[in-house]
Structures are given as C-alpha cells and as structure tokens.
C-alpha atoms as a PDB file:
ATOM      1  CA  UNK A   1      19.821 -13.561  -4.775  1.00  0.00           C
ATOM      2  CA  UNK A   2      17.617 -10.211  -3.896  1.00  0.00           C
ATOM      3  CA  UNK A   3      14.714 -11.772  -5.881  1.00  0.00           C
ATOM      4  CA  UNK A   4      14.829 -15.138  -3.902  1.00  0.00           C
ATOM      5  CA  UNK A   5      15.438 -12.490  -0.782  1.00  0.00           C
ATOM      6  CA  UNK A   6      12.227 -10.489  -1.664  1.00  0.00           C
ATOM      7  CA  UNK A   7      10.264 -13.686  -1.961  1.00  0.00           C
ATOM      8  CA  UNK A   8      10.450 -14.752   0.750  1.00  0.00           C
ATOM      9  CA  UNK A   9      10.049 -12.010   2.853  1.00  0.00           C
ATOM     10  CA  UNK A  10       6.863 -11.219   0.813  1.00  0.00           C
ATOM     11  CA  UNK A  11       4.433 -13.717   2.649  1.00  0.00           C
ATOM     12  CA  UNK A  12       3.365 -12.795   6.370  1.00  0.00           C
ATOM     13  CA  UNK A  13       3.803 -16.432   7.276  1.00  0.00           C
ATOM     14  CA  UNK A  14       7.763 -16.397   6.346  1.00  0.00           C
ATOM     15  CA  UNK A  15       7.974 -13.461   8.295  1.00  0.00           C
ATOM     16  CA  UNK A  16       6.416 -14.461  11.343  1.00  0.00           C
ATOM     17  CA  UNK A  17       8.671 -17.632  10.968  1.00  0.00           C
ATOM     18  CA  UNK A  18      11.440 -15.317  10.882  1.00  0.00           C
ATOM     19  CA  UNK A  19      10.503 -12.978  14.065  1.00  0.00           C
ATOM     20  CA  UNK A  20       9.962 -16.333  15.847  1.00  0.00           C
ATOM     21  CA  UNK A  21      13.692 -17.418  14.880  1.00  0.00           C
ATOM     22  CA  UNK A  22      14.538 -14.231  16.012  1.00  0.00           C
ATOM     23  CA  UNK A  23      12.955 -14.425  19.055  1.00  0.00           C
ATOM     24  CA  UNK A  24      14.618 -18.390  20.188  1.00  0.00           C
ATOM     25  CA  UNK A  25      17.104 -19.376  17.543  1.00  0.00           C
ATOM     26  CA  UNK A  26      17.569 -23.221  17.198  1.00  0.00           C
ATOM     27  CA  UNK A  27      14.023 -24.248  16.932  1.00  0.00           C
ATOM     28  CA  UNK A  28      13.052 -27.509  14.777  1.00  0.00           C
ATOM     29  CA  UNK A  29      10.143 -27.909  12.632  1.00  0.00           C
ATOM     30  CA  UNK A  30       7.889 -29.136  15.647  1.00  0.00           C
ATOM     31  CA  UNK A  31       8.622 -26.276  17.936  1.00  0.00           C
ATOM     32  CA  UNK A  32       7.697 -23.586  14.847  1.00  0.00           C
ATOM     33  CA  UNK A  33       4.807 -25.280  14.491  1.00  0.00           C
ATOM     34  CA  UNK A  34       3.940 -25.093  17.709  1.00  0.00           C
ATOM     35  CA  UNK A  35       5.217 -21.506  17.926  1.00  0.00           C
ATOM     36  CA  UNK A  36       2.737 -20.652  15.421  1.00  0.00           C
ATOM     37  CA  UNK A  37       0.090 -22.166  16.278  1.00  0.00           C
ATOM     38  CA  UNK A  38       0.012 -20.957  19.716  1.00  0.00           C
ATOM     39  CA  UNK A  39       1.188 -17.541  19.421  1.00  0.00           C
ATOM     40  CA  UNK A  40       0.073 -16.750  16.420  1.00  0.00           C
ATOM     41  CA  UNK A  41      -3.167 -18.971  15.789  1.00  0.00           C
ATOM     42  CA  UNK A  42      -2.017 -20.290  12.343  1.00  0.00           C
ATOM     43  CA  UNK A  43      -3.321 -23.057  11.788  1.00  0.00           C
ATOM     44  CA  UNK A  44      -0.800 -24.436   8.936  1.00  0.00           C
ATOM     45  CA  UNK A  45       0.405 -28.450   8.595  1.00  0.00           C
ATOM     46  CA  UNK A  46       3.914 -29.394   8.878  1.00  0.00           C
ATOM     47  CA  UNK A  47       4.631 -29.560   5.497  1.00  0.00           C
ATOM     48  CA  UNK A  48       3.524 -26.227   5.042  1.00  0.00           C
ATOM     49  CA  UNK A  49       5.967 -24.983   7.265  1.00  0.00           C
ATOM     50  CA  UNK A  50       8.559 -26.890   5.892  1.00  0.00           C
ATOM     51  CA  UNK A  51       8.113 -25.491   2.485  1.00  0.00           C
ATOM     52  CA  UNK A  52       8.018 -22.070   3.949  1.00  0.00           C
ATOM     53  CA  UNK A  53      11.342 -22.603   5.474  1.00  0.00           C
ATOM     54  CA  UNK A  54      12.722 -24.041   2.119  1.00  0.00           C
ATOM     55  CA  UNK A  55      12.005 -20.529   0.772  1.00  0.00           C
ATOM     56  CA  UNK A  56      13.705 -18.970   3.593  1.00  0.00           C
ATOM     57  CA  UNK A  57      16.719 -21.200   3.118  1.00  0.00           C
ATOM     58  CA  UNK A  58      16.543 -20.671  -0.545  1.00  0.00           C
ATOM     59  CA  UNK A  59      17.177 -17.141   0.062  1.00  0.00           C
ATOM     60  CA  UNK A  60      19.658 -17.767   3.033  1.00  0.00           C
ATOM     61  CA  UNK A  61      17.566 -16.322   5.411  1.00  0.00           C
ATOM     62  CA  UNK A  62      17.603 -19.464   7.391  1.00  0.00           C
ATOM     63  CA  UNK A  63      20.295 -21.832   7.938  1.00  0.00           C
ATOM     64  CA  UNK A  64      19.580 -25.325   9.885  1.00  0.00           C
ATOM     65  CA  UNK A  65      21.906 -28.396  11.115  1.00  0.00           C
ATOM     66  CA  UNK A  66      20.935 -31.589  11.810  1.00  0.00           C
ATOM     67  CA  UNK A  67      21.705 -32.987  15.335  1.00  0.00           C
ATOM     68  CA  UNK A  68      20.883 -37.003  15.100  1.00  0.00           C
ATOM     69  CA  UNK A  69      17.195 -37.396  13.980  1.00  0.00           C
ATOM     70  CA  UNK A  70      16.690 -33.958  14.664  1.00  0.00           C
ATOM     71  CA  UNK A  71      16.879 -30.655  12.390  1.00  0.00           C
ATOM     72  CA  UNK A  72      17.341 -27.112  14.008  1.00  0.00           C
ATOM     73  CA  UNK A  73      16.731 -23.749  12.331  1.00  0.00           C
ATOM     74  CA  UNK A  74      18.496 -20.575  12.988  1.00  0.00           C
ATOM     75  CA  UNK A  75      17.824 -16.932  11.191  1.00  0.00           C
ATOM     76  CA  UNK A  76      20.616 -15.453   8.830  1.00  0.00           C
ATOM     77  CA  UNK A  77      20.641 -12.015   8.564  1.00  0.00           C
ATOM     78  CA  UNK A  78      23.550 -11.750   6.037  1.00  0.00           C
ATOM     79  CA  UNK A  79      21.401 -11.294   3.233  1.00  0.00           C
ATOM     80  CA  UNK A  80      19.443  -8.592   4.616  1.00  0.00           C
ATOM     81  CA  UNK A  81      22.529  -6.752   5.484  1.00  0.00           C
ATOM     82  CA  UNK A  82      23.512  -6.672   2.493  1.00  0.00           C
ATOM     83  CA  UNK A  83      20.455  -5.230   0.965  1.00  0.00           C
ATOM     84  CA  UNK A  84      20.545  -2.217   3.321  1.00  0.00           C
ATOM     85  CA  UNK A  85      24.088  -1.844   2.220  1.00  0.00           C
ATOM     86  CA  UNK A  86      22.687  -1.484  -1.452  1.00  0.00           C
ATOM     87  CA  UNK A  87      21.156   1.319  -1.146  1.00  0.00           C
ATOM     88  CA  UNK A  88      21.804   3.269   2.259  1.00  0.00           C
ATOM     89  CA  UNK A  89      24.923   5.330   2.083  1.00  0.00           C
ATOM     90  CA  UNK A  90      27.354   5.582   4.998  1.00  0.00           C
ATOM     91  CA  UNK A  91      26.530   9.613   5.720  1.00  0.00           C
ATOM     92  CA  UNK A  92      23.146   9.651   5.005  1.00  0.00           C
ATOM     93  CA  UNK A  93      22.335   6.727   7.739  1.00  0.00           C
ATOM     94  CA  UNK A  94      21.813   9.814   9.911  1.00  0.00           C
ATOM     95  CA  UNK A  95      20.016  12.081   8.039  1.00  0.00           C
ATOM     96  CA  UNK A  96      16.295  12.260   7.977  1.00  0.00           C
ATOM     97  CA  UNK A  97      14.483  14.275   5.484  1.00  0.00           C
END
C-alpha cells in the first residue's frame, strides 16, 4: 500500500487534484476539470483526470459514490495518517532538532 501511496502523490497533477478535494470535497469529474483548468491552467482531457483519480483511488487517497448518473469524489486521508505514524514517534512530535 505505501508504494501505490507514494505513486500517486509523486505527480504534481494528483496533488493538485488532492488540494482541490481538500479545498470542496464532493466534486465530480466535471467540476475537477473545471477546477483545474481555471485555477490552475491545466489544460488536461477528462480522461486524463479520470486516470489520475484511479491512481488516487488505487492508493485510497480518494474515495467516490455514485449519486444517479453522477459520480462524486472525496479525499481520504487514512493512508497518509498512517504513514506519519510509521515513522514519527509520539515524544519526538515536539522536538525539533
């Protein structure tokens, strides 16, 4: 699971599809799209997008539903707790060197 994890926060895209999921949770392909486009100015097709998020899900960093025709996408940040958990002890969250 970290492997899919570090994936897919590798690419810039993913992440800025994550800090926009972040930002309004919920959002179907059409609004990210839209999101990034305008916000952003990526110019990236659908499909790209929707492979992007595939990779996300993959790695459980995204979790969508499907409300009739429509399919909503909401960030997961499960996984990345439990990374920081990996490796950050409890007394030395503090601590700075």
């Amino acid at each position: 699971m970290a492997d899919e994890l570090f994936k897919a926060l590798a690419d810039p895209t993913r992440r800025k599809i994550l800090d926009e999921l972040t930002e309004r949770p919920g959002q179907s392909l059409f609004e990210i799209c839209s999101r990034l486009s305008m916000r952003h100015h990526l110019g990236i097709s659908r499909q790209a997008v929707s492979q992007h998020l595939a990779v996300l899900e993959a790695a459980g960093l995204v979790e969508s539903r499907r409300e009739g025709r429509y399919k909503f996408h909401d960030l997961n940040t499960a996984p990345l707790k439990r990374i920081a958990e990996r490796w950050i002890r409890p007394d030395e969250s503090e601590s700075t060197p």
